[in-house]
C-alpha atoms as a PDB file:
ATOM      1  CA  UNK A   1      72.707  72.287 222.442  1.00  0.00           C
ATOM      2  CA  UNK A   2      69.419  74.223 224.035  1.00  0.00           C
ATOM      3  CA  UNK A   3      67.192  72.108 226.107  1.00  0.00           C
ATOM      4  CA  UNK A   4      64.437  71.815 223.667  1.00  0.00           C
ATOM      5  CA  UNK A   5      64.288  68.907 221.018  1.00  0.00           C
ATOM      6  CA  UNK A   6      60.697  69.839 219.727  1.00  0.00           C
ATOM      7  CA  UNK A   7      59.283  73.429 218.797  1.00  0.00           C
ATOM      8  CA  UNK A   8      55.394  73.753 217.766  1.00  0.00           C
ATOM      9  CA  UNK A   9      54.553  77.636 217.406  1.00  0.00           C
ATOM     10  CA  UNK A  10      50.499  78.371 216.806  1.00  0.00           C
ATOM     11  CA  UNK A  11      48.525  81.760 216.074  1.00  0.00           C
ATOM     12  CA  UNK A  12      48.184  84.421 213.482  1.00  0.00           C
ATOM     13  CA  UNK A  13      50.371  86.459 210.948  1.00  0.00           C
ATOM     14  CA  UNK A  14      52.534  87.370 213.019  1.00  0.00           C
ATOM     15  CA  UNK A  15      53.882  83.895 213.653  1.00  0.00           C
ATOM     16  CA  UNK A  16      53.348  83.115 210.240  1.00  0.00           C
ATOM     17  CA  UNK A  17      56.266  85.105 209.763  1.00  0.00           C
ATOM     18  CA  UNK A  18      54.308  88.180 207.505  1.00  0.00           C
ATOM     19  CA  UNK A  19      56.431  90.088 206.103  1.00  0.00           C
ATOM     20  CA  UNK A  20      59.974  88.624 206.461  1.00  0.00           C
ATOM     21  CA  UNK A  21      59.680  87.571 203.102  1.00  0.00           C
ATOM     22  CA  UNK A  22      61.975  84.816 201.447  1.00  0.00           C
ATOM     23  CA  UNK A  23      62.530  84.765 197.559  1.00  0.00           C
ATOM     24  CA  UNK A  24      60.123  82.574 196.642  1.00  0.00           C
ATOM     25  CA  UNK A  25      57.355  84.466 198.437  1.00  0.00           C
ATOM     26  CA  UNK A  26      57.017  82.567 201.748  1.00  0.00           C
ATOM     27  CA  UNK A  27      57.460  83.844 205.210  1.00  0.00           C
ATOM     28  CA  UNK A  28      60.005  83.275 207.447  1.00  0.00           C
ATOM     29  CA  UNK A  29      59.509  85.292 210.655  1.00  0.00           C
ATOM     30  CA  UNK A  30      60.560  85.085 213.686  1.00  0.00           C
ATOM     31  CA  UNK A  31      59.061  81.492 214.691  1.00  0.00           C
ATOM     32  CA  UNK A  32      61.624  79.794 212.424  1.00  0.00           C
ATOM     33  CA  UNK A  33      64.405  82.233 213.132  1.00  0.00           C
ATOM     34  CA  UNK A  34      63.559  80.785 216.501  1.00  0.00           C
ATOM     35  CA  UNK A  35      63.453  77.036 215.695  1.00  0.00           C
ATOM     36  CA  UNK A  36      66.875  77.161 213.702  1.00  0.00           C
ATOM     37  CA  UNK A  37      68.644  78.755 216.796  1.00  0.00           C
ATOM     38  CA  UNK A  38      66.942  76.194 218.818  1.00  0.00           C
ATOM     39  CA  UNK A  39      68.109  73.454 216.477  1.00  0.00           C
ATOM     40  CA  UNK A  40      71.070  74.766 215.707  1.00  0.00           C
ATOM     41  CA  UNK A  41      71.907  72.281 212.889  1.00  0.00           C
ATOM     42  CA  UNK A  42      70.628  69.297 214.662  1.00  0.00           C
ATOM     43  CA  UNK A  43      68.951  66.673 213.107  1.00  0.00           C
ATOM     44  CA  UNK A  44      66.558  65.395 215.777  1.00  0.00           C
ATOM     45  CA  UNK A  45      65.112  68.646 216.318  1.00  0.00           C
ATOM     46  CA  UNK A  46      61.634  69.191 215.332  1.00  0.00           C
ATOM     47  CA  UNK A  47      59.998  71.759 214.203  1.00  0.00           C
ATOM     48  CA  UNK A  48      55.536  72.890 213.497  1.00  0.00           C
ATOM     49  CA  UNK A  49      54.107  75.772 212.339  1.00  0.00           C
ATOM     50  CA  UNK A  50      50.548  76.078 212.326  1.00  0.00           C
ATOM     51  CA  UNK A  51      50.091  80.035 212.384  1.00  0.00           C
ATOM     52  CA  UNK A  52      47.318  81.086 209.723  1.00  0.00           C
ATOM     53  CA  UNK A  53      47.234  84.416 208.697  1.00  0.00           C
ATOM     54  CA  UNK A  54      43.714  86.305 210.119  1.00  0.00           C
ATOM     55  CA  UNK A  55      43.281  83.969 212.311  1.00  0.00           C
ATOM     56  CA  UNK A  56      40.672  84.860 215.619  1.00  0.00           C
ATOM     57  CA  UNK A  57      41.726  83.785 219.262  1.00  0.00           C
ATOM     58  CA  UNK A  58      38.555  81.297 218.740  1.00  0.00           C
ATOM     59  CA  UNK A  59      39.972  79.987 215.732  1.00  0.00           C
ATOM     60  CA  UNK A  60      43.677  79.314 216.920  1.00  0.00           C
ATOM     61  CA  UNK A  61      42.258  77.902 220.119  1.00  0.00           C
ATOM     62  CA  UNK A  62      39.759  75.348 218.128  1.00  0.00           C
ATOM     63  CA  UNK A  63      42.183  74.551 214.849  1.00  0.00           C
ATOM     64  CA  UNK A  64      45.502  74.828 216.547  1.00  0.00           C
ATOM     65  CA  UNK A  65      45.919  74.000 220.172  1.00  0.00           C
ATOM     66  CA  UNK A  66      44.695  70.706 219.725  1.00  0.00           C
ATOM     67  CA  UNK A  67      46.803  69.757 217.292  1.00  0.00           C
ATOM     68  CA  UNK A  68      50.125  71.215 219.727  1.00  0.00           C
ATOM     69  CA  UNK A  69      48.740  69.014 222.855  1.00  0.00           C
ATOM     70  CA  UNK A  70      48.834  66.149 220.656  1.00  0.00           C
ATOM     71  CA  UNK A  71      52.020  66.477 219.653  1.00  0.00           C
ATOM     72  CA  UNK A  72      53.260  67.419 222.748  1.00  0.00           C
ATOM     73  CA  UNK A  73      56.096  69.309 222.241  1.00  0.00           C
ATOM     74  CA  UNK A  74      58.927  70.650 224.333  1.00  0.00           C
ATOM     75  CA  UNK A  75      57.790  73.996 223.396  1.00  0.00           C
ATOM     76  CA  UNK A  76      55.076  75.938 222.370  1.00  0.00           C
ATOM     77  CA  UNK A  77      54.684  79.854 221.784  1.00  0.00           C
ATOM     78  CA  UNK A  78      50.973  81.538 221.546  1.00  0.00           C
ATOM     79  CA  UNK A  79      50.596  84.760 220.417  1.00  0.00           C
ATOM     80  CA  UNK A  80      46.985  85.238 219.759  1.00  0.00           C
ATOM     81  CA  UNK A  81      43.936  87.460 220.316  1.00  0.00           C
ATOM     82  CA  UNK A  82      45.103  90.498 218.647  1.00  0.00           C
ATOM     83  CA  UNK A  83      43.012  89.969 215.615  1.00  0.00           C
ATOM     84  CA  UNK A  84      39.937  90.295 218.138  1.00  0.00           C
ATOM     85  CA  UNK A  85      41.232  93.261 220.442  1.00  0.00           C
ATOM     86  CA  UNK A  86      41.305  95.420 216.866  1.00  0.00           C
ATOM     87  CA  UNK A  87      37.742  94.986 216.317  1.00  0.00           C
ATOM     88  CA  UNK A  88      35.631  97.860 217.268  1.00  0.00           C
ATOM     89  CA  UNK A  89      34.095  97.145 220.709  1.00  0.00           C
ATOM     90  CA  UNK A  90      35.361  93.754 221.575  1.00  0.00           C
ATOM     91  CA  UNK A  91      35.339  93.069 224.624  1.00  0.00           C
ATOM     92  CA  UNK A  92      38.994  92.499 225.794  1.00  0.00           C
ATOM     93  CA  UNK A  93      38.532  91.120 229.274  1.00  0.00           C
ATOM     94  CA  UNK A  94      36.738  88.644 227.554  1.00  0.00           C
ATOM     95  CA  UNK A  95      39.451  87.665 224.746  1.00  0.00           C
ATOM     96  CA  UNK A  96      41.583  87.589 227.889  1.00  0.00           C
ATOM     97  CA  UNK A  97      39.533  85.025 229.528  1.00  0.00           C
ATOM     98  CA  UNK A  98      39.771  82.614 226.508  1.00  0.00           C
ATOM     99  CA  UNK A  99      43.479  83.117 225.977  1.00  0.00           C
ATOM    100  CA  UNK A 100      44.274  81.742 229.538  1.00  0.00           C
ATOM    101  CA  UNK A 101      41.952  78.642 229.193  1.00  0.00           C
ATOM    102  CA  UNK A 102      44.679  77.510 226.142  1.00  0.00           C
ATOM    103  CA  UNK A 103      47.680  78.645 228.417  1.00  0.00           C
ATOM    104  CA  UNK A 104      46.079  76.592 231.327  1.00  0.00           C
ATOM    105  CA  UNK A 105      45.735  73.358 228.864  1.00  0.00           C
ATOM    106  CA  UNK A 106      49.135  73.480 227.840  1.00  0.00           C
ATOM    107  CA  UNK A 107      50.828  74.061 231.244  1.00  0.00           C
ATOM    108  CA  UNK A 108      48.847  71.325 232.800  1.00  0.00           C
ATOM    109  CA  UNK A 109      50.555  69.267 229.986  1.00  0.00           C
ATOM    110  CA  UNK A 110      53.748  70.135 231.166  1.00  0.00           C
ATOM    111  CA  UNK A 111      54.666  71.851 228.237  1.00  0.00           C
ATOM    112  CA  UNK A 112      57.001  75.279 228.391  1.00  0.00           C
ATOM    113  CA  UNK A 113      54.940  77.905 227.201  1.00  0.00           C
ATOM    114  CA  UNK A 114      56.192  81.510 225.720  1.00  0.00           C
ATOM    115  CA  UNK A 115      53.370  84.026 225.131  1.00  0.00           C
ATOM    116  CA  UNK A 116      53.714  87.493 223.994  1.00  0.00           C
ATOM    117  CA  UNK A 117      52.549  91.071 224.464  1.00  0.00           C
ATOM    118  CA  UNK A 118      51.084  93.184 222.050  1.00  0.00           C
ATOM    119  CA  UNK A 119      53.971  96.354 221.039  1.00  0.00           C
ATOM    120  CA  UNK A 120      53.304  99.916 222.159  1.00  0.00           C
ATOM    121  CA  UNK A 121      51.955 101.871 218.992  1.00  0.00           C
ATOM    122  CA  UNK A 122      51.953 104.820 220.507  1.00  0.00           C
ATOM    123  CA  UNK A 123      54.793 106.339 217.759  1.00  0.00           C
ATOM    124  CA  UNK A 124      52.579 104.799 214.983  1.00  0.00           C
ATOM    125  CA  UNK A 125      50.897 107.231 213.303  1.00  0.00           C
ATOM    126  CA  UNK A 126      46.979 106.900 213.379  1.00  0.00           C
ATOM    127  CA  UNK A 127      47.325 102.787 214.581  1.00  0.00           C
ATOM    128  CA  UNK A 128      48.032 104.597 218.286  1.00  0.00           C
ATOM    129  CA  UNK A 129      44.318 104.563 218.898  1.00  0.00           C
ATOM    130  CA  UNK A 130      44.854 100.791 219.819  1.00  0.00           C
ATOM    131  CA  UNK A 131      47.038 101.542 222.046  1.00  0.00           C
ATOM    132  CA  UNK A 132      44.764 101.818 225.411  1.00  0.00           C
ATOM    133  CA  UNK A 133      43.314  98.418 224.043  1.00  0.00           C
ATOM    134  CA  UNK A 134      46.848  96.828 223.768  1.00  0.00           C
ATOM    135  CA  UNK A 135      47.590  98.199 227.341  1.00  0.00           C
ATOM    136  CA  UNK A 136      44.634  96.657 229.197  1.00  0.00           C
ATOM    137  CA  UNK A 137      45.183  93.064 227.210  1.00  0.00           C
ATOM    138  CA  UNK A 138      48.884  93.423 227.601  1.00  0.00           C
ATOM    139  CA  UNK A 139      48.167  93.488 231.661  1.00  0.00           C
ATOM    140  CA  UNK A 140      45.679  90.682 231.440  1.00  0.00           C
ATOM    141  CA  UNK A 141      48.544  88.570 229.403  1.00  0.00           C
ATOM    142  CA  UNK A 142      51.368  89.186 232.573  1.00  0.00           C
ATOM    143  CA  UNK A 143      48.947  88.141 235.132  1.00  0.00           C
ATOM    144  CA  UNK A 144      47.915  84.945 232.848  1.00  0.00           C
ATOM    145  CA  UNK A 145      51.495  84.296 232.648  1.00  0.00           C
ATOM    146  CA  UNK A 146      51.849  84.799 236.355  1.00  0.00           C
ATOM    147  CA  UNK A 147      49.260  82.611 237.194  1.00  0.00           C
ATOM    148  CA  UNK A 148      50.194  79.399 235.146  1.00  0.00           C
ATOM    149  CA  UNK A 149      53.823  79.714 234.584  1.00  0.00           C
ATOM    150  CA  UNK A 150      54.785  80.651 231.190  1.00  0.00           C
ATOM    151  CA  UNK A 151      57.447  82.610 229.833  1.00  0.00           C
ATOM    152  CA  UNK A 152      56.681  86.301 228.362  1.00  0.00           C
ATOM    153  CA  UNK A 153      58.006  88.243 225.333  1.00  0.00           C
ATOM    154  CA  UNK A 154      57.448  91.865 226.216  1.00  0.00           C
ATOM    155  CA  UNK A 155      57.003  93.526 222.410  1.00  0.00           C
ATOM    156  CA  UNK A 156      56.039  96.739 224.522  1.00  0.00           C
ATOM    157  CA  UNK A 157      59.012  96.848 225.854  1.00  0.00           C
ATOM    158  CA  UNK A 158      61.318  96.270 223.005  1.00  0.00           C
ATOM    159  CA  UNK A 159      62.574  99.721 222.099  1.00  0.00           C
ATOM    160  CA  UNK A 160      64.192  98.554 218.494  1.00  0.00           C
ATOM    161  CA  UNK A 161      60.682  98.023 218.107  1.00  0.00           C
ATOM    162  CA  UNK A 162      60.003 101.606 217.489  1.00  0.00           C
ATOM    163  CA  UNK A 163      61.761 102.343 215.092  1.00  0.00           C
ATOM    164  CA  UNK A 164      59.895 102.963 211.608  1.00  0.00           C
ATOM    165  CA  UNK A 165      62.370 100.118 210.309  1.00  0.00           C
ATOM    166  CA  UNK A 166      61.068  97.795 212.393  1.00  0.00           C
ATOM    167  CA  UNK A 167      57.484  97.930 210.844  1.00  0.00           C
ATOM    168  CA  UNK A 168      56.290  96.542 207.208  1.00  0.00           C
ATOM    169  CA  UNK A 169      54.230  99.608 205.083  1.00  0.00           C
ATOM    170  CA  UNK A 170      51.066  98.097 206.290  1.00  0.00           C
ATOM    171  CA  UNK A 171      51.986  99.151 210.044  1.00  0.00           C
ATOM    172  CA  UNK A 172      50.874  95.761 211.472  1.00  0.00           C
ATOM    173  CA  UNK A 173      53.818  93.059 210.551  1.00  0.00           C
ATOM    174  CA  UNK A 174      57.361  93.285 211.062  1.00  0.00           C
ATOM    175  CA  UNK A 175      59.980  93.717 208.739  1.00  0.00           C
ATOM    176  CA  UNK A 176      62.481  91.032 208.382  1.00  0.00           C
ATOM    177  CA  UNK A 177      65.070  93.112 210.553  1.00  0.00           C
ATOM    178  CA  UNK A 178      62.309  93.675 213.372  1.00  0.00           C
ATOM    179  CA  UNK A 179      61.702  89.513 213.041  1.00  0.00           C
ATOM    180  CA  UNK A 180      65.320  88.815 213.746  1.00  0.00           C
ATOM    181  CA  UNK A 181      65.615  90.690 216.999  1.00  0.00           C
ATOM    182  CA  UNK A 182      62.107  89.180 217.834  1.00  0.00           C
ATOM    183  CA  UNK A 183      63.919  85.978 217.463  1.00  0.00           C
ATOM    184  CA  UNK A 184      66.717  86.956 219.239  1.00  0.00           C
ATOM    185  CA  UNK A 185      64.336  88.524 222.472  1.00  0.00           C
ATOM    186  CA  UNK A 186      62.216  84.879 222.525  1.00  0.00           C
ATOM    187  CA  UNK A 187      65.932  83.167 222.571  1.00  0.00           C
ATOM    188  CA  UNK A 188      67.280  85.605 225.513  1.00  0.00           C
ATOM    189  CA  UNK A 189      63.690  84.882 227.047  1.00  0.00           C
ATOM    190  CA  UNK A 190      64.320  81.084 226.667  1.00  0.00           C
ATOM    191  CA  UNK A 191      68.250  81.016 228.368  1.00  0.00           C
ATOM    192  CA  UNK A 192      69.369  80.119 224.560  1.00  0.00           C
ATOM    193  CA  UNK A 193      72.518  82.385 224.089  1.00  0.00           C
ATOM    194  CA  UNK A 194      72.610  83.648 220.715  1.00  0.00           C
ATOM    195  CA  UNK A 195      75.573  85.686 218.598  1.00  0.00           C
ATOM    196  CA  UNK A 196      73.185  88.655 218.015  1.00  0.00           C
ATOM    197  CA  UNK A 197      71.844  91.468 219.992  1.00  0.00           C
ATOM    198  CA  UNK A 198      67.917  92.304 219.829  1.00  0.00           C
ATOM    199  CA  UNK A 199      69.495  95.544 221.387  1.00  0.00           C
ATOM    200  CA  UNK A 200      71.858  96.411 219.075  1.00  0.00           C
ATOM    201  CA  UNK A 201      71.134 100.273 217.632  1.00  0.00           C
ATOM    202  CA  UNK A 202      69.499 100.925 214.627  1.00  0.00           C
ATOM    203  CA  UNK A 203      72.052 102.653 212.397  1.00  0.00           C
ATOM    204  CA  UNK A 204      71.808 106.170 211.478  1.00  0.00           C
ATOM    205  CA  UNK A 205      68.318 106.948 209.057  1.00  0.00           C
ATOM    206  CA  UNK A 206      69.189 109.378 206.588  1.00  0.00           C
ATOM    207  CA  UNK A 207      65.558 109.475 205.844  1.00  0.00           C
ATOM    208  CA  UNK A 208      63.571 112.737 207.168  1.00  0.00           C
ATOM    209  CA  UNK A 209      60.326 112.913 208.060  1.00  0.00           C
ATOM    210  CA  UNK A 210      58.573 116.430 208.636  1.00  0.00           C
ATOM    211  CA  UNK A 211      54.265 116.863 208.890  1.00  0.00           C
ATOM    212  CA  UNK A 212      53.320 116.489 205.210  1.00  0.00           C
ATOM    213  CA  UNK A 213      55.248 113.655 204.487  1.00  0.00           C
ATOM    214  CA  UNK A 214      53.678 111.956 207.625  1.00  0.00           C
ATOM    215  CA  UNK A 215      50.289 112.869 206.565  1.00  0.00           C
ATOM    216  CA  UNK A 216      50.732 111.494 202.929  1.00  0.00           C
ATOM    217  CA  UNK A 217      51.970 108.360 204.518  1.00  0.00           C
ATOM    218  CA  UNK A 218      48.312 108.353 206.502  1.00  0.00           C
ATOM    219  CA  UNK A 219      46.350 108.739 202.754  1.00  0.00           C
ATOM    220  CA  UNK A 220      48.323 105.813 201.053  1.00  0.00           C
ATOM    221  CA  UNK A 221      48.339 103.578 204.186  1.00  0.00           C
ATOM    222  CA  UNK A 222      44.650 104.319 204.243  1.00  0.00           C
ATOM    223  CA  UNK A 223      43.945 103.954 200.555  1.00  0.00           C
ATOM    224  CA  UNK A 224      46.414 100.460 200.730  1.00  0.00           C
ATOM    225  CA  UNK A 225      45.673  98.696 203.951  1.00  0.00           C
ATOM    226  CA  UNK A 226      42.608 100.558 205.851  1.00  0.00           C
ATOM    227  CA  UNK A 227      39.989 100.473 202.875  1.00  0.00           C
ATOM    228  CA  UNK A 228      40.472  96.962 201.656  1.00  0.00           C
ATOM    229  CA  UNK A 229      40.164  95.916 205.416  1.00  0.00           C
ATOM    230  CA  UNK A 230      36.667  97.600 205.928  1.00  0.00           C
ATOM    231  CA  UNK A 231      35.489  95.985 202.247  1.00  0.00           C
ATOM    232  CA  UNK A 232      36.810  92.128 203.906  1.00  0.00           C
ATOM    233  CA  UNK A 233      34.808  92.730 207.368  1.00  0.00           C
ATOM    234  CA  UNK A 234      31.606  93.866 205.187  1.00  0.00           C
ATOM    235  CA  UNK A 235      32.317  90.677 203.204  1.00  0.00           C
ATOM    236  CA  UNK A 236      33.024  88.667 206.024  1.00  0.00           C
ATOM    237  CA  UNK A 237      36.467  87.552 204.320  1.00  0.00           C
ATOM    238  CA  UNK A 238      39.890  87.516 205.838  1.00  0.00           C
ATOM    239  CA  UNK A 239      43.366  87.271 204.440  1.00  0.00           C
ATOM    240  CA  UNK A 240      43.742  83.505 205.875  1.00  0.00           C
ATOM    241  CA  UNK A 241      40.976  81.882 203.453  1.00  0.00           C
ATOM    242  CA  UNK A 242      42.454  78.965 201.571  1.00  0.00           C
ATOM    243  CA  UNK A 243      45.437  79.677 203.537  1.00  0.00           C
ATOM    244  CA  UNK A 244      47.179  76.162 204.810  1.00  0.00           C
ATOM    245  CA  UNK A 245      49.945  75.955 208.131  1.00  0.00           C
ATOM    246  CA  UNK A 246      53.476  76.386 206.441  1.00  0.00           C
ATOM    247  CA  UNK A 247      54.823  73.300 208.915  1.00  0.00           C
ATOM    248  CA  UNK A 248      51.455  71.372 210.053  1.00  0.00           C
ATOM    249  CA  UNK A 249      53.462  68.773 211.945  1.00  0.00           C
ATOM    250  CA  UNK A 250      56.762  68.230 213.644  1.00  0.00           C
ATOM    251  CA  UNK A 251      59.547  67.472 211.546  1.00  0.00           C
ATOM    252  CA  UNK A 252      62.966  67.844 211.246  1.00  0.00           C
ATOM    253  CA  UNK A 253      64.579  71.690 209.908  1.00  0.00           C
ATOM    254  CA  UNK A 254      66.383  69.384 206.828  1.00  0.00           C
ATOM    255  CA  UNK A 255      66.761  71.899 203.792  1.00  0.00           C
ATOM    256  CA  UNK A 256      69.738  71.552 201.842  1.00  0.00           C
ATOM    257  CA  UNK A 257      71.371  74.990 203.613  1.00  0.00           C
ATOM    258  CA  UNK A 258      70.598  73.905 206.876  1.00  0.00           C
ATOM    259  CA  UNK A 259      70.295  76.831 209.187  1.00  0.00           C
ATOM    260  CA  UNK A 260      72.651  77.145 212.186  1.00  0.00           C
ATOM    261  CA  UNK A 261      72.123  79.661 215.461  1.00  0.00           C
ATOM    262  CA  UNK A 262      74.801  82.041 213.750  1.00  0.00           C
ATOM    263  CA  UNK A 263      72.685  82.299 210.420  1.00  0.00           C
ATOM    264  CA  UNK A 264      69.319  82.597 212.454  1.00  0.00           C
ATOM    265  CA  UNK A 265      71.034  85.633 214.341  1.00  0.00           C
ATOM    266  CA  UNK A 266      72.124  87.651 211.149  1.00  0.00           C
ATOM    267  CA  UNK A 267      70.808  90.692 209.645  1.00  0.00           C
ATOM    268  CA  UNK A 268      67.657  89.513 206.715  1.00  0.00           C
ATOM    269  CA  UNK A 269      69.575  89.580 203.738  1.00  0.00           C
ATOM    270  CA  UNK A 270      68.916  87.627 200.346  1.00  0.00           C
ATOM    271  CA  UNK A 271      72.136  85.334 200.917  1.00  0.00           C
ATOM    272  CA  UNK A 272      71.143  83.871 204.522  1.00  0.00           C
ATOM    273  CA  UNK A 273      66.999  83.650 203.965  1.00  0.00           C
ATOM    274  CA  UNK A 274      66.855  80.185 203.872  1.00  0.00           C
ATOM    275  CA  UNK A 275      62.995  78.423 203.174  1.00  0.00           C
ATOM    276  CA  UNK A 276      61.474  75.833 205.507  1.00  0.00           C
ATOM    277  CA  UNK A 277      59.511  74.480 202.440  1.00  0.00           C
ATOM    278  CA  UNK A 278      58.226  71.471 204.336  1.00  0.00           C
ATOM    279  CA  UNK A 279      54.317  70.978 203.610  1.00  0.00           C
ATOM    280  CA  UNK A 280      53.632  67.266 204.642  1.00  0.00           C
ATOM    281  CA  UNK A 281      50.439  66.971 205.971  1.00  0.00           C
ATOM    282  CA  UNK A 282      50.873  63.608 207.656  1.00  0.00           C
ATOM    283  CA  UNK A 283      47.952  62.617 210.167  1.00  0.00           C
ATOM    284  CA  UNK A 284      46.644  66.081 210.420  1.00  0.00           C
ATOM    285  CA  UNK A 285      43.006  66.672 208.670  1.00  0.00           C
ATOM    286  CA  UNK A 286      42.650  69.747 206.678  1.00  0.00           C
ATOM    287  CA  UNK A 287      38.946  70.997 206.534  1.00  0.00           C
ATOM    288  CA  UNK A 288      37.604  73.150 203.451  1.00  0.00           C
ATOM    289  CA  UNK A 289      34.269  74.862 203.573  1.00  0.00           C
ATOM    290  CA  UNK A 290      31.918  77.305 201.538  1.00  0.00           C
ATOM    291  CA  UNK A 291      31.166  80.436 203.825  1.00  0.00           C
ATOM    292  CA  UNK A 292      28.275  81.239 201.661  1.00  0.00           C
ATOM    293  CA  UNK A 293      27.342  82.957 198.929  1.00  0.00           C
ATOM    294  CA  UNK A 294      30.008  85.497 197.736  1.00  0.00           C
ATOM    295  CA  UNK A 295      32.801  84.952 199.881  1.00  0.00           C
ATOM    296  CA  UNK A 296      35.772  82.249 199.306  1.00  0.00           C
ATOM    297  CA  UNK A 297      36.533  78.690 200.681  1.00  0.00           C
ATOM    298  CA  UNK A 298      37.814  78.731 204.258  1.00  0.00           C
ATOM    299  CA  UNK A 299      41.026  76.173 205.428  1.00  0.00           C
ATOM    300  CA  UNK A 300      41.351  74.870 208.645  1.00  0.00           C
ATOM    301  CA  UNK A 301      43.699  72.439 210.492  1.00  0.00           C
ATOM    302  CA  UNK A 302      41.588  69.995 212.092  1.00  0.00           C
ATOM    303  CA  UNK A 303      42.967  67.285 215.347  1.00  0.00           C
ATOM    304  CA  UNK A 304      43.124  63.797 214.184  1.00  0.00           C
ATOM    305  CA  UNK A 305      40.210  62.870 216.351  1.00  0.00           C
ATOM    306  CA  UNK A 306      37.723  65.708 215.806  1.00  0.00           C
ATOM    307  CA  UNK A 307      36.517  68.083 213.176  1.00  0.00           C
ATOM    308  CA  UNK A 308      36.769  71.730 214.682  1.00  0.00           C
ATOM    309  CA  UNK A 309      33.516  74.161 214.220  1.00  0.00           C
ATOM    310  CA  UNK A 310      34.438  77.369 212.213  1.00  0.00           C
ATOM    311  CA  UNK A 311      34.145  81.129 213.362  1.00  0.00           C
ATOM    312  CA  UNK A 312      33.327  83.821 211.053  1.00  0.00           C
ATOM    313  CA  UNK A 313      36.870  85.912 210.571  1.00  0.00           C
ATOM    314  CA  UNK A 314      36.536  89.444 210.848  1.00  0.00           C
ATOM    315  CA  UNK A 315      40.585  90.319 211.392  1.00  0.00           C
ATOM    316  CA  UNK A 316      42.966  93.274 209.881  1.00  0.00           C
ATOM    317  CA  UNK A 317      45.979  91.067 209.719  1.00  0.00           C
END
């Protein structure tokens, strides 16, 4: 049994869970990997999800954060502002600046508090030119975490993490496999022991890679991911509208194949995915608007007490 009875994890895709995808096209990710080790098969622990896909550091800390100091939970993990730092000439001090007014709420609530760094893309072909962006908020995120006592997940450090394996086609979300050792790291970070290894080697890739195959890679993933990006920011659309929170409130992990540590600590396969399918909205207020002329309903979570204002979305993932 862990010391945590209540879980609430807020931000963007990447605790959304994209793309450790389940069967039935959900996401699991790393966030519940997380919350059935936590549990491990106990019924009193609870469990929210309010990552939205696209989501803006704005956004998570208007529509989300409430909604976690309301509940307040044992836990919460942030991982947010990376949707901003990709924009062309964002300022990241500034992103910085707003991320640590959320950690300060949430300390001064006496909640435990896990935040993470962005991962080193300097092996990633053509998404390394972030890197010197994801360096200078990375620093800003240790000192935050310095500062206000919270718990970090260094992705920068994680060396599984650069492996090709570890990354979905799109070169921005994790593969299931690179969402398990995530997991795994957030567990070590937490002093929940685990029966996996985030450090455990990659095995052998009989796949090789030489220039030209590397350079057709950089045409598709432009032609895929890059193009229909630029065409949303014109549009002012992201990949979050009409979107809703997978777990908007704490509950109880109760599918029928409950999840234990030891399943929550095995390789992705099709046999141990198991869905957290719970959509209950409960007390939380779900907001729809028109953007305007040409672009598609926006969804937001909204605290019980007060209707959030909305930010235009300009994010890649």
């Amino acid at each position: 049994m862990t010391q945590f009875n209540s879980y609430v994890a807020i931000g963007d895709s990447f605790t959304e869970g994209l793309n450790d995808a389940l069967p039935d096209g959900t996401f699991r990710g790393w966030a519940d990997r997380l919350a059935e080790i936590l549990a491990d098969g106990r019924s009193d622990f609870r469990y929210a999800n309010l990552a939205v896909r696209g989501k803006l550091l704005a956004e998570i800390m208007e529509e989300q954060l409430p909604i976690a100091l309301d509940a307040k939970p044992d836990l919460v993990t942030v991982c947010a502002g990376g949707n901003d730092i990709i924009v062309p000439g964002t300022d990241v001090d500034h992103v910085a600046a707003e991320f640590e007014k959320g950690i300060a709420k949430l300390r001064e609530a006496g909640i435990e508090v896990v935040i993470f760094t962005g991962p080193d893309t300097k092996r990633m072909s053509v998404m390394s030119i972030l890197r010197r962006k994801v360096g200078i908020y990375n620093s800003h995120l240790w000192a935050i975490a310095d500062r206000h006592g919270a718990k970090v997940v260094d992705l920068w450090a994680m060396e599984p993490l650069n492996d090709p394996r570890a990354w979905s086609d799109d070169r921005l979300h994790f593969t299931s496999e690179g969402h398990r050792r995530i997991a795994l790291r957030v567990a070590e970070v937490l002093g929940v022991p685990t029966e996996g290894d985030w450090r455990e080697p990659w095995p052998e890739n009989p796949k090789s890679t030489n220039w030209l195959t590397l350079r057709r890679s950089d045409l598709e993933w432009t032609k895929t991911h890059l193009l229909p990006w630029i065409r949303r920011q014109l549009r002012g659309k992201s990949t979050g509208d009409g979107v809703l929170p997978k777990r908007p409130q704490l509950a109880p992990i109760t599918t029928s194949t409950a999840p234990t540590a030891a399943t929550a600590a095995a390789p992705a396969t099709a046999s141990t995915a198991t869905t957290l399918a719970e959509r209950a909205v409960g007390h939380v207020r779900i907001r729809v608007t028109s953007q305007g002329r040409g672009t598609g309903p926006r969804v937001a979570l909204c605290p019980p007490r007060a209707v959030s204002p909305f930010s235009p979305s300009r994010p890649f993932w």
